[in-house]
C-alpha atoms as a PDB file:
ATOM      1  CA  UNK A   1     -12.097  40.052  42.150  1.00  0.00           C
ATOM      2  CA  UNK A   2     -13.161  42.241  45.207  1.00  0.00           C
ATOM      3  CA  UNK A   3     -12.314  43.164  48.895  1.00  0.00           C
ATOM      4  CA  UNK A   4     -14.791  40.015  49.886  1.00  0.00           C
ATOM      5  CA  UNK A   5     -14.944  37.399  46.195  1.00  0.00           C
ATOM      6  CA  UNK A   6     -11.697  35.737  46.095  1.00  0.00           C
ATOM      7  CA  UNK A   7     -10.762  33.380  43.084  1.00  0.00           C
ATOM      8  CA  UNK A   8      -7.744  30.931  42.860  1.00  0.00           C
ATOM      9  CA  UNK A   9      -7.551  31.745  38.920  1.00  0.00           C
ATOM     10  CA  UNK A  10      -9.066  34.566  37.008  1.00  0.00           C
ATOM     11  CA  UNK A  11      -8.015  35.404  33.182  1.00  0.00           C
ATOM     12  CA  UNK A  12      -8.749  36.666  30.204  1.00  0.00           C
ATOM     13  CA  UNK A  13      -8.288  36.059  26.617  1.00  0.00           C
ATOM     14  CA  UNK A  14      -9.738  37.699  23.976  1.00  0.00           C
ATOM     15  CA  UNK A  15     -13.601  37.083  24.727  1.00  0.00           C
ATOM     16  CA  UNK A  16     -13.088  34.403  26.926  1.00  0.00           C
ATOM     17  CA  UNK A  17     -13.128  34.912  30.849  1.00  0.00           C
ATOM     18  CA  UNK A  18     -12.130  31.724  33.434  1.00  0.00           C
ATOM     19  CA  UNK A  19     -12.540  31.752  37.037  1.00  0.00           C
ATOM     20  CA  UNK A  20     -11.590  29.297  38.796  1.00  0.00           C
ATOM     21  CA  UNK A  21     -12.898  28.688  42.424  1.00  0.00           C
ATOM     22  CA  UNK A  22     -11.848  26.485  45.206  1.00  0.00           C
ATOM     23  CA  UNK A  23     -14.462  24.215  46.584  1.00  0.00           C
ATOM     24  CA  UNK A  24     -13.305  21.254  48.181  1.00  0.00           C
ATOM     25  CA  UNK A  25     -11.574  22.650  51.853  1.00  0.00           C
ATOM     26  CA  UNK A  26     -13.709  21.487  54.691  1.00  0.00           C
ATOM     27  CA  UNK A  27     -12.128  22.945  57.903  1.00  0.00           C
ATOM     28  CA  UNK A  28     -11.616  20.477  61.140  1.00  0.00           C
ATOM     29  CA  UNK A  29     -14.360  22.072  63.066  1.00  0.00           C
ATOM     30  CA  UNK A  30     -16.901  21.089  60.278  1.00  0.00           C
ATOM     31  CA  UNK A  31     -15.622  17.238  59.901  1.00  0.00           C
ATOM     32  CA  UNK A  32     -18.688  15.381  61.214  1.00  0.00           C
ATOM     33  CA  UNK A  33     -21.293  17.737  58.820  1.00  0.00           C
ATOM     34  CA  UNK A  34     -18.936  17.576  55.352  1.00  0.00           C
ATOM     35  CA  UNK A  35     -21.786  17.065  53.214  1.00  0.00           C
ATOM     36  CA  UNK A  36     -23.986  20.101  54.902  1.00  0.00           C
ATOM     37  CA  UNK A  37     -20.798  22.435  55.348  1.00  0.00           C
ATOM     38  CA  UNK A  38     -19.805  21.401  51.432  1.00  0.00           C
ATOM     39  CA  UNK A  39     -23.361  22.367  50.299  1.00  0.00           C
ATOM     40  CA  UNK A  40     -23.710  25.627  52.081  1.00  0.00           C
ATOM     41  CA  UNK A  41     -20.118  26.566  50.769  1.00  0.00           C
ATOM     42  CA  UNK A  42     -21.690  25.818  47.168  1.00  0.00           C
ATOM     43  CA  UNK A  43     -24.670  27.586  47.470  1.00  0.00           C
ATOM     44  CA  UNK A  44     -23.165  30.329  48.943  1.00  0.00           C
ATOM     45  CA  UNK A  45     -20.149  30.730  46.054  1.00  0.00           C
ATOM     46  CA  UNK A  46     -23.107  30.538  43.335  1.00  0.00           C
ATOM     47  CA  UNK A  47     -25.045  33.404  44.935  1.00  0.00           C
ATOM     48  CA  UNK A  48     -21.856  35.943  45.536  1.00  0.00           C
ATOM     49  CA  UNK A  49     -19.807  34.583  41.907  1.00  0.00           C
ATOM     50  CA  UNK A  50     -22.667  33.843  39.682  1.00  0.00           C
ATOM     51  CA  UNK A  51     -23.059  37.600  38.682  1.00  0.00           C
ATOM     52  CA  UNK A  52     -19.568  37.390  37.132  1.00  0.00           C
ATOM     53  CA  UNK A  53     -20.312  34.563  35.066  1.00  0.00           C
END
């Protein structure tokens, strides 16, 4: 999408735009704090993707 917003799936179709986005990874160094390290990934991705939505 751009140098820094990466997407595993973008298309379009006529008028209709997906974008896909992984969300689930949680790396090894972050395995006792999944739920905080999943939430900050989330809230993070909706700040930086939400403006292509």
């Amino acid at each position: 999408m751009t140098d820094i917003l990466v997407c595993d799936i973008f298309a379009k179709k006529g008028g209709n735009t997906l974008i896909e986005i992984e969300t689930g990874f949680t790396p090894p160094e972050h395995a006792m704090d999944t739920i905080d390290y999943f939430s900050a990934r989330i809230m993070s991705k909706i700040a930086r993707y939400s403006q292509h939505c």
